[in-house]
PDB file of N, CA and C in Angstrom:
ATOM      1  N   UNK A   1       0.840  -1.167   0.000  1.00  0.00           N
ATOM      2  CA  UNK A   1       0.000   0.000   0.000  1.00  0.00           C
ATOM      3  C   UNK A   1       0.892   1.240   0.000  1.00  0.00           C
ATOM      4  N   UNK A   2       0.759   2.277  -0.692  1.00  0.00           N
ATOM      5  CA  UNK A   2       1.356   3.569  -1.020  1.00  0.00           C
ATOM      6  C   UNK A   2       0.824   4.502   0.040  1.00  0.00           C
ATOM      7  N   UNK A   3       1.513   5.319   0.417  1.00  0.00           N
ATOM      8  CA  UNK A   3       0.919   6.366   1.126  1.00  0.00           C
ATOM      9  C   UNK A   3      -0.237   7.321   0.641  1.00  0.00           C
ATOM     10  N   UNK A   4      -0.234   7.299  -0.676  1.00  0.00           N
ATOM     11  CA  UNK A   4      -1.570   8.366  -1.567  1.00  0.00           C
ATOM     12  C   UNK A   4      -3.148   6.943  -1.129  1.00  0.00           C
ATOM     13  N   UNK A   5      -2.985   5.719  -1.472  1.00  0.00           N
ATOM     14  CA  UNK A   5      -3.667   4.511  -1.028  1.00  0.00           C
ATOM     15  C   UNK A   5      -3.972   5.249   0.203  1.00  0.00           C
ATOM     16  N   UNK A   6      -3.255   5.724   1.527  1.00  0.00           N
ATOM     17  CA  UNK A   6      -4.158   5.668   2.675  1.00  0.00           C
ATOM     18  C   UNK A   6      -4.809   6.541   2.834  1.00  0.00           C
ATOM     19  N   UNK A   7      -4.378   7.759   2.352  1.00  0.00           N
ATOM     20  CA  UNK A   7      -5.235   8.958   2.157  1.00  0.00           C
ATOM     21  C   UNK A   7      -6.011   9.357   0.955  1.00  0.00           C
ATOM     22  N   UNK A   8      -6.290   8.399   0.152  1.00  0.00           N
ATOM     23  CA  UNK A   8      -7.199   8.569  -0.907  1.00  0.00           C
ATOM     24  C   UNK A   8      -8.480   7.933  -0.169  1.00  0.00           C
ATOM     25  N   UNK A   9      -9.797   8.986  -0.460  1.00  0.00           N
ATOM     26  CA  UNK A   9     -10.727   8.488   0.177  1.00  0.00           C
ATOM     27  C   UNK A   9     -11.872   7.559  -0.675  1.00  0.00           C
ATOM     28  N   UNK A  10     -12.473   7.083  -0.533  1.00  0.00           N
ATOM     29  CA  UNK A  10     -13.315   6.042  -1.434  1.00  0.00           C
ATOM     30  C   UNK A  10     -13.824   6.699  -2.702  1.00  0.00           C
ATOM     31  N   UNK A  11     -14.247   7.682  -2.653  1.00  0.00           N
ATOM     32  CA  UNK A  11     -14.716   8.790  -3.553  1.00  0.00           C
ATOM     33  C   UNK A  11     -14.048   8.965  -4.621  1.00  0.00           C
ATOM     34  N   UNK A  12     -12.782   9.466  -3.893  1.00  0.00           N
ATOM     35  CA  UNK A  12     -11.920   9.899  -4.795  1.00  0.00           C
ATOM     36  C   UNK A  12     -11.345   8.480  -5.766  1.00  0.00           C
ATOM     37  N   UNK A  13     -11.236   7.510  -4.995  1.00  0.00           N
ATOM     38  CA  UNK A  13     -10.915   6.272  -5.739  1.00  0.00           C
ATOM     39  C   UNK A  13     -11.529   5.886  -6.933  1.00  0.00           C
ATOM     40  N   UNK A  14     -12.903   5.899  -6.737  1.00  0.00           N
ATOM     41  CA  UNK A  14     -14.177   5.990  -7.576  1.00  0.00           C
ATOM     42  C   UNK A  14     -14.198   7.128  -8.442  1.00  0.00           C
ATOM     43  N   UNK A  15     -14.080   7.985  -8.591  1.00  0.00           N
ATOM     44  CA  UNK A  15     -13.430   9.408  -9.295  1.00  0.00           C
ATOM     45  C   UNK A  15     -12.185   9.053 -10.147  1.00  0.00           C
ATOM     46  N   UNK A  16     -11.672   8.441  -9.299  1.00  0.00           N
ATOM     47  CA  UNK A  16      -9.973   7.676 -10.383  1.00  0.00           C
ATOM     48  C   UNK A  16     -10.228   7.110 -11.710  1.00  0.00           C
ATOM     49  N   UNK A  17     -11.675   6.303 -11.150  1.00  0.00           N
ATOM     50  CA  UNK A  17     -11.819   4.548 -11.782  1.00  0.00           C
ATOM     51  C   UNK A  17     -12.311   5.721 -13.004  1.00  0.00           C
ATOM     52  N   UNK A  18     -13.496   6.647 -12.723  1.00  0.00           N
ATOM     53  CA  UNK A  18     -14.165   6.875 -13.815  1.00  0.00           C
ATOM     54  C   UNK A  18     -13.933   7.755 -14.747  1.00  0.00           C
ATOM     55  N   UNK A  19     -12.739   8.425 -14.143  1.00  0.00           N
ATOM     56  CA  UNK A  19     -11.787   9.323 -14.690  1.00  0.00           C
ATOM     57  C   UNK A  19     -11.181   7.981 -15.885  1.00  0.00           C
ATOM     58  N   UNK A  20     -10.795   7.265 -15.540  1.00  0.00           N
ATOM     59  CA  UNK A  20      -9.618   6.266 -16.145  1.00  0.00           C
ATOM     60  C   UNK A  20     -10.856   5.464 -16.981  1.00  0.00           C
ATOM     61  N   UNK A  21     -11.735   5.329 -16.773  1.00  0.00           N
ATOM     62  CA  UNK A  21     -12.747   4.487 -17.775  1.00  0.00           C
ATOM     63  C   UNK A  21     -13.018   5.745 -19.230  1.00  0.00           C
ATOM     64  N   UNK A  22     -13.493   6.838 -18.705  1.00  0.00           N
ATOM     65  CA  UNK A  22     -13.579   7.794 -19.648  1.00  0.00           C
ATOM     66  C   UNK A  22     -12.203   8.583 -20.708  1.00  0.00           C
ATOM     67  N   UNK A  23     -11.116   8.135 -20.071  1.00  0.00           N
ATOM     68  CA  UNK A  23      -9.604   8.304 -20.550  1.00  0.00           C
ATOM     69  C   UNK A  23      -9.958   6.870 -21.656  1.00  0.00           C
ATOM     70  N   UNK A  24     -10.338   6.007 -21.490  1.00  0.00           N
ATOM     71  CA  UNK A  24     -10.360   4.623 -22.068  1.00  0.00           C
ATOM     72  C   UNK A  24     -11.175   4.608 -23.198  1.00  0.00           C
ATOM     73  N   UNK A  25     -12.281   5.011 -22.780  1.00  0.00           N
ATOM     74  CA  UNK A  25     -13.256   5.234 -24.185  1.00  0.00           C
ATOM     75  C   UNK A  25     -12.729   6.504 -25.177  1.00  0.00           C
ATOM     76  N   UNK A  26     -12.525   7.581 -23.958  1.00  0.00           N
ATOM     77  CA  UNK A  26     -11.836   8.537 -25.577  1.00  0.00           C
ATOM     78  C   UNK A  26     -10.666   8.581 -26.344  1.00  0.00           C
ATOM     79  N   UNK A  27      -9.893   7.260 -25.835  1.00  0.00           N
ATOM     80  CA  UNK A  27      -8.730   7.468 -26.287  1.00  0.00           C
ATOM     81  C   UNK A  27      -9.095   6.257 -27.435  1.00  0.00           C
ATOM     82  N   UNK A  28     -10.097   5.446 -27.112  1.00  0.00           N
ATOM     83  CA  UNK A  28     -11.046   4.291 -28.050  1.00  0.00           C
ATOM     84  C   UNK A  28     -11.429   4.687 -29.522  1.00  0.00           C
ATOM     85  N   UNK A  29     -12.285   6.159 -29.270  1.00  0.00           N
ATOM     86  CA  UNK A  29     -12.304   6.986 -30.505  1.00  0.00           C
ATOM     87  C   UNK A  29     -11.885   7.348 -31.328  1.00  0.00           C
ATOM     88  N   UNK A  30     -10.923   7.929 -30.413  1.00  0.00           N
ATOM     89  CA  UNK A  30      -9.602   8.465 -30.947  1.00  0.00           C
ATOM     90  C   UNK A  30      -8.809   7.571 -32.147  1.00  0.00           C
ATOM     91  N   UNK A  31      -8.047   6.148 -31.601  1.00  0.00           N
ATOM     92  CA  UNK A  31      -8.285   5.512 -32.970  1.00  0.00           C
ATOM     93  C   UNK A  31      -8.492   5.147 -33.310  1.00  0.00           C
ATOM     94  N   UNK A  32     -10.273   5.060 -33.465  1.00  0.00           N
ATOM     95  CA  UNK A  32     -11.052   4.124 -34.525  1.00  0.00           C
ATOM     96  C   UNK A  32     -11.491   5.505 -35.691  1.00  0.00           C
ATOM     97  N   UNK A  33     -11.517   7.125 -35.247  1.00  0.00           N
ATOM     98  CA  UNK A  33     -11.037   7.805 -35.748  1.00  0.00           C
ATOM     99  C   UNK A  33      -9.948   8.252 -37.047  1.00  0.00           C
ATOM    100  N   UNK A  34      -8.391   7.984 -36.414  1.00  0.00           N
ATOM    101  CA  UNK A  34      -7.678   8.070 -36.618  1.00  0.00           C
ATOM    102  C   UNK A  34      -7.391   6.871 -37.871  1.00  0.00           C
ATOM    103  N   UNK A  35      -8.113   5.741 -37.930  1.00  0.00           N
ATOM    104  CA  UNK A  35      -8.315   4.776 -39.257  1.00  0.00           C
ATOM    105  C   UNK A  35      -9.024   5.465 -39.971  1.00  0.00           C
ATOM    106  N   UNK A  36      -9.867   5.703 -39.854  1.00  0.00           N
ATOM    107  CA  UNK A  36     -10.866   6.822 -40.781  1.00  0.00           C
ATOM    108  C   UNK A  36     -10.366   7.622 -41.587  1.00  0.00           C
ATOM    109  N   UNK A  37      -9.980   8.592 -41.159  1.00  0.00           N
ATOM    110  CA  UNK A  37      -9.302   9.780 -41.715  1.00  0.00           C
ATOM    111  C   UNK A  37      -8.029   9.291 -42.903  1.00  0.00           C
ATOM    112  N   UNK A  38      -8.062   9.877 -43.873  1.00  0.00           N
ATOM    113  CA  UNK A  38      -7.397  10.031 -45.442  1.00  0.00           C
ATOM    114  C   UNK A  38      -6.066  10.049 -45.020  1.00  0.00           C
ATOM    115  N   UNK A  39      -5.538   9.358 -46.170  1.00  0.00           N
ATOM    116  CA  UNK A  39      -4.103   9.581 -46.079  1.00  0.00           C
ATOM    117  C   UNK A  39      -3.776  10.160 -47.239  1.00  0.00           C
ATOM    118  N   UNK A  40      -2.104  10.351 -47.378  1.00  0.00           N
ATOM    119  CA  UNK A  40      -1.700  11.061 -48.332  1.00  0.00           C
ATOM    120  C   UNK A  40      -2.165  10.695 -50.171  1.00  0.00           C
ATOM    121  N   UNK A  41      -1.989   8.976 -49.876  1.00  0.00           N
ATOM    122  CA  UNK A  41      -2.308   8.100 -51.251  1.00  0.00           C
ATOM    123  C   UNK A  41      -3.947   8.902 -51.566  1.00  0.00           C
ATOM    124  N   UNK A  42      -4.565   8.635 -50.395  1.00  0.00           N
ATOM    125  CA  UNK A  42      -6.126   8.849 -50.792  1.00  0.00           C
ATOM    126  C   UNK A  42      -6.359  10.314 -51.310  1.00  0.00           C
ATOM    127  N   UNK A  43      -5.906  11.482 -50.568  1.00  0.00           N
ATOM    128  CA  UNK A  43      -6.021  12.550 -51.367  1.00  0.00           C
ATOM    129  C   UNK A  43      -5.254  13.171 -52.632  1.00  0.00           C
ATOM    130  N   UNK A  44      -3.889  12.123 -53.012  1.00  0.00           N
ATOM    131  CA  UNK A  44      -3.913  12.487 -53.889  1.00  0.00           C
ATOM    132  C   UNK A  44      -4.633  11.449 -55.161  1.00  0.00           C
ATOM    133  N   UNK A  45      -4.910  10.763 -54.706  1.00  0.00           N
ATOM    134  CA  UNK A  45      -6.313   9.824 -55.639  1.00  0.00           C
ATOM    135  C   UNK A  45      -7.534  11.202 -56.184  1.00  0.00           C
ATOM    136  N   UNK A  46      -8.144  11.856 -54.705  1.00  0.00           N
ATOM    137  CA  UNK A  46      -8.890  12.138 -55.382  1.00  0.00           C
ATOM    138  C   UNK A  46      -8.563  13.548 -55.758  1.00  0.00           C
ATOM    139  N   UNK A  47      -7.407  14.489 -55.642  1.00  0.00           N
ATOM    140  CA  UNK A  47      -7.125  15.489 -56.663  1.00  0.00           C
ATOM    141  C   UNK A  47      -6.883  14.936 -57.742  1.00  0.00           C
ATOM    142  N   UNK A  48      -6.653  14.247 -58.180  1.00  0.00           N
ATOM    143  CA  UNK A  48      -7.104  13.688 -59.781  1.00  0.00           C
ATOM    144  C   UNK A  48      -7.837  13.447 -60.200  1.00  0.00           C
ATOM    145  N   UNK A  49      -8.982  12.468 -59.297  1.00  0.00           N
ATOM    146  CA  UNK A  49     -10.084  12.748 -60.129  1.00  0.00           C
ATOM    147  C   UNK A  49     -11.235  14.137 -60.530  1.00  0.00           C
ATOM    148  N   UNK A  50     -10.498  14.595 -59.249  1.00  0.00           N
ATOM    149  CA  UNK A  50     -11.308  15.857 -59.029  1.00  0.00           C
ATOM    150  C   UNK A  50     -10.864  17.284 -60.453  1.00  0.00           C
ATOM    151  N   UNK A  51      -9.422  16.965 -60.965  1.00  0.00           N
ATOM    152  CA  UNK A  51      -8.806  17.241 -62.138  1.00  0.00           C
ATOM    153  C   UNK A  51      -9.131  16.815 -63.203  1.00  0.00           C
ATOM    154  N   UNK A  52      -9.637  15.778 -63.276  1.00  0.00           N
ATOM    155  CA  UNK A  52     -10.447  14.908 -64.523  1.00  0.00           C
ATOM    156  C   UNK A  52     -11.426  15.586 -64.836  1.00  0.00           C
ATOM    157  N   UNK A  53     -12.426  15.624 -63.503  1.00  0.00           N
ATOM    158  CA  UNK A  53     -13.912  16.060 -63.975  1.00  0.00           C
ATOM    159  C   UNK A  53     -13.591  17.431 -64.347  1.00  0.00           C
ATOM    160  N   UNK A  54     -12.915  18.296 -63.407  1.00  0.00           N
ATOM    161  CA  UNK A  54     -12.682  19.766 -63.609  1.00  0.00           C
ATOM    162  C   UNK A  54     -12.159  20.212 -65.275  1.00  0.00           C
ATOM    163  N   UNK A  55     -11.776  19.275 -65.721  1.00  0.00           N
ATOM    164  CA  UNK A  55     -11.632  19.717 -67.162  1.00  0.00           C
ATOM    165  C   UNK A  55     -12.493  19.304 -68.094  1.00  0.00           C
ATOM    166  N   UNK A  56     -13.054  17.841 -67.950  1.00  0.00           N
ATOM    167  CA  UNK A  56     -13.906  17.493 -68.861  1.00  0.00           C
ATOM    168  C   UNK A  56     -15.012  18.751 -68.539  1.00  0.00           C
ATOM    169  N   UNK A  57     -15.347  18.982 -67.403  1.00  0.00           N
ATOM    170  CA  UNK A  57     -16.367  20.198 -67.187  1.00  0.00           C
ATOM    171  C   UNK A  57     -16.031  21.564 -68.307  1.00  0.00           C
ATOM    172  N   UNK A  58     -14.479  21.871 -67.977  1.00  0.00           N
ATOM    173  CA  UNK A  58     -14.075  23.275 -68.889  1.00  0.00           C
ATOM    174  C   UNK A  58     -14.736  22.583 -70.121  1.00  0.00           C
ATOM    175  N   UNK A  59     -14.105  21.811 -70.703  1.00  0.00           N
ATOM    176  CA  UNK A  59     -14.399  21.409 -72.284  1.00  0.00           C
ATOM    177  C   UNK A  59     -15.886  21.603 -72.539  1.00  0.00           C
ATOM    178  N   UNK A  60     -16.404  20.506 -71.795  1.00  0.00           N
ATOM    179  CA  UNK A  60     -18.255  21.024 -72.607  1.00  0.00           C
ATOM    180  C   UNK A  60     -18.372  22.293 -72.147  1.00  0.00           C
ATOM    181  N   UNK A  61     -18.126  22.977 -71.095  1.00  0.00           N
ATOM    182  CA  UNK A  61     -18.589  24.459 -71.261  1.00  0.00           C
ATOM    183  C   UNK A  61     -18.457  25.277 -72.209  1.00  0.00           C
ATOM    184  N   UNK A  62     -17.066  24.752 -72.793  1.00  0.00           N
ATOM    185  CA  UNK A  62     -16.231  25.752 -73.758  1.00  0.00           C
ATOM    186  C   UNK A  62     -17.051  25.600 -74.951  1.00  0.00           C
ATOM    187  N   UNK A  63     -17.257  24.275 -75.363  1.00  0.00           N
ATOM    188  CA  UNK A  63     -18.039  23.912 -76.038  1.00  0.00           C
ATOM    189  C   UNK A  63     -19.617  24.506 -76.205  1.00  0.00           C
ATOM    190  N   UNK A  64     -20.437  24.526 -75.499  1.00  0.00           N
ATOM    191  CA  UNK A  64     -21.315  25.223 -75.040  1.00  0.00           C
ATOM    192  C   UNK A  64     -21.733  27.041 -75.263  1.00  0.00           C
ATOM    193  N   UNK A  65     -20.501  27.390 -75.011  1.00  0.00           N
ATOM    194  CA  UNK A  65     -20.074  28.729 -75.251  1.00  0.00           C
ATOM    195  C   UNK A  65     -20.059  29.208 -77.096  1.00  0.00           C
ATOM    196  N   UNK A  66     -18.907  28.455 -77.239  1.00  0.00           N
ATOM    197  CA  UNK A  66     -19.021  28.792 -78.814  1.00  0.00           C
ATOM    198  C   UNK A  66     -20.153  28.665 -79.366  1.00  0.00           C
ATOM    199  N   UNK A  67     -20.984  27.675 -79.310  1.00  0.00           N
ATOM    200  CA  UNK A  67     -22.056  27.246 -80.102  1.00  0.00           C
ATOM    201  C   UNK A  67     -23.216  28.137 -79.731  1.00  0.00           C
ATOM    202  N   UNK A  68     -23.459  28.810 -78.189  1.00  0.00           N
ATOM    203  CA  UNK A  68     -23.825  30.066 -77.892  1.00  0.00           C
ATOM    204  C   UNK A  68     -23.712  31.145 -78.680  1.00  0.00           C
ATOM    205  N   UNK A  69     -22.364  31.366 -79.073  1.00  0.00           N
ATOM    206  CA  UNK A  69     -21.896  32.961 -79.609  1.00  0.00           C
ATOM    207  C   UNK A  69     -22.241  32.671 -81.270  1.00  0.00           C
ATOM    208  N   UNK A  70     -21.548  31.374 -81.880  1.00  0.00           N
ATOM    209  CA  UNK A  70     -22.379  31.496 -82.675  1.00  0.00           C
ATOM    210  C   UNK A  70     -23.600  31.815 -83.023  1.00  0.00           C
ATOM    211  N   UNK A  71     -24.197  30.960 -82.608  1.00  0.00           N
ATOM    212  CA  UNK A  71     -25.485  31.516 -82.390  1.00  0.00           C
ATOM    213  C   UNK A  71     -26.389  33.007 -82.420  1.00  0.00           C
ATOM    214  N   UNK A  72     -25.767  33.167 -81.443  1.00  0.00           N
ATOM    215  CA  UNK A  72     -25.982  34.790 -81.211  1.00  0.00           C
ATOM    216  C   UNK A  72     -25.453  35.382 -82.908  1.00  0.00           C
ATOM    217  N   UNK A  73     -24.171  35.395 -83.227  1.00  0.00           N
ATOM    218  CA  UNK A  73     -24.132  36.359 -84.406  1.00  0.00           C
ATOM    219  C   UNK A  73     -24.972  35.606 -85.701  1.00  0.00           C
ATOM    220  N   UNK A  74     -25.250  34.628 -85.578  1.00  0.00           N
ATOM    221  CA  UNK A  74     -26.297  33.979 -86.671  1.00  0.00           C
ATOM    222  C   UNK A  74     -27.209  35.193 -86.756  1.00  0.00           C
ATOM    223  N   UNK A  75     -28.174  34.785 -85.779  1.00  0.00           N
ATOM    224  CA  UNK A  75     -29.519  35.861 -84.929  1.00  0.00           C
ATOM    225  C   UNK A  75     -29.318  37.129 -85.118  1.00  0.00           C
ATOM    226  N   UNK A  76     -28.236  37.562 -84.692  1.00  0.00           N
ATOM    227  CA  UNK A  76     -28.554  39.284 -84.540  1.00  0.00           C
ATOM    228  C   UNK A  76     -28.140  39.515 -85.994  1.00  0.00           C
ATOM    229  N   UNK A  77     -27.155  38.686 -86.819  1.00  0.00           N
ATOM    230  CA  UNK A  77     -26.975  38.882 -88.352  1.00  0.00           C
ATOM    231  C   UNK A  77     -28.080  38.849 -89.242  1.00  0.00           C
ATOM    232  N   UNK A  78     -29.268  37.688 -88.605  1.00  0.00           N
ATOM    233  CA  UNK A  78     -30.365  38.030 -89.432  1.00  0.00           C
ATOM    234  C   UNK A  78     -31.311  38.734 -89.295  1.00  0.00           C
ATOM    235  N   UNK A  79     -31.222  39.289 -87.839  1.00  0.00           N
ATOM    236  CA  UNK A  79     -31.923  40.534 -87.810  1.00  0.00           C
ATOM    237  C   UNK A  79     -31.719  41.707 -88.047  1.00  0.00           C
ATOM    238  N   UNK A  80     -30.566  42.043 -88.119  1.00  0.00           N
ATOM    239  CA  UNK A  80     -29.815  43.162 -88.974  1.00  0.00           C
ATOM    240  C   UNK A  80     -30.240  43.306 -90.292  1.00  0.00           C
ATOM    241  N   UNK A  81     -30.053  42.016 -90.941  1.00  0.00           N
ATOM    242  CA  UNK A  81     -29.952  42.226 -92.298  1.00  0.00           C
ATOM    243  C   UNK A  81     -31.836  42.110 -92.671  1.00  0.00           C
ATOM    244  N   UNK A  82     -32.669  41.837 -92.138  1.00  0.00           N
ATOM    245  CA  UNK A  82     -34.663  41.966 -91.769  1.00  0.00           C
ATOM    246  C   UNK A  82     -34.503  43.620 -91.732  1.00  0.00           C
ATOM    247  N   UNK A  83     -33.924  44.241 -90.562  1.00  0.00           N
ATOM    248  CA  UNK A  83     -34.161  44.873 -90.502  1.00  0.00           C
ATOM    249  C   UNK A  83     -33.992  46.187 -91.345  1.00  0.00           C
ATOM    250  N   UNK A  84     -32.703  45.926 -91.941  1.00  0.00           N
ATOM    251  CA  UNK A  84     -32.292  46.522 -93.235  1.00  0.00           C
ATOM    252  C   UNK A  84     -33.365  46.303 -94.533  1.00  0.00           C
ATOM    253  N   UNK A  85     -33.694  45.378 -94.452  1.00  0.00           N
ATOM    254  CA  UNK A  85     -33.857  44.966 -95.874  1.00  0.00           C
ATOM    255  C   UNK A  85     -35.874  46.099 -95.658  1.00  0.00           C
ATOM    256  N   UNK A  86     -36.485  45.680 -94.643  1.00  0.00           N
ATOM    257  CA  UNK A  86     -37.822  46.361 -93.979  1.00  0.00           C
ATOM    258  C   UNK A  86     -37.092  48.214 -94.476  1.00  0.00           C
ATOM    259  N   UNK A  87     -36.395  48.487 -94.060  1.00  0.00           N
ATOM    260  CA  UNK A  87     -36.093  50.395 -94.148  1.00  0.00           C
ATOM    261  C   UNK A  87     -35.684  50.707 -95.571  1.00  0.00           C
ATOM    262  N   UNK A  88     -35.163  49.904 -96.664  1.00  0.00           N
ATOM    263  CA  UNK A  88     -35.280  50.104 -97.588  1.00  0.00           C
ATOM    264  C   UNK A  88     -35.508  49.035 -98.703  1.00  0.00           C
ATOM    265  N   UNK A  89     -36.883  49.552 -98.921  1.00  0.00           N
ATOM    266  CA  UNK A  89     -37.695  48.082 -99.751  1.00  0.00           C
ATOM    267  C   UNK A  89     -36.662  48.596-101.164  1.00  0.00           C
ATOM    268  N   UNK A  90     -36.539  47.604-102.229  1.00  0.00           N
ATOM    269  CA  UNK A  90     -36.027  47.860-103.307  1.00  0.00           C
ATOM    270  C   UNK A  90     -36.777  48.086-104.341  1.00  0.00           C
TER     271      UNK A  90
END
């Protein structure tokens, strides 16, 4: 028996235990946690894929775009030229 043993009172003993049970479970978390969480391999896995999509995305946009603007000068070309043709009949 230790001298802290004779002057530790029942309480406090019990206070130890549940102190030390709750040290037990969070340190439990901790690494079932700590499996969880990504490693270096895994994030750079997914900055690549995340680089994949991010461009196939640019492309059809880009895509998207032109065929937009075309568009547009199709349209306003044939309304230009309506509207011309309406202000002076031949």
């Amino acid at each position: 028996m230790t001298s802290d043993d004779v002057h530790d009172t029942p309480a406090q003993r019990n206070g130890s235990l549940q102190l030390d049970r709750r040290l037990t479970v969070l340190e439990t978390r901790f690494d079932t946690l700590l499996t969880m969480l990504p490693d270096k391999a895994d994030l750079a896995e997914l900055k690549a894929e995340l680089k994949t999509d991010i461009h196939g995305e640019s492309a059809r946009l880009s895509k998207w775009m032109a065929a937009t603007a075309i568009t547009m000068v199709i349209g306003f070309g044939g309304m230009i030229l309506t509207m011309l043709a309406r202000l002076h009949p031949a």
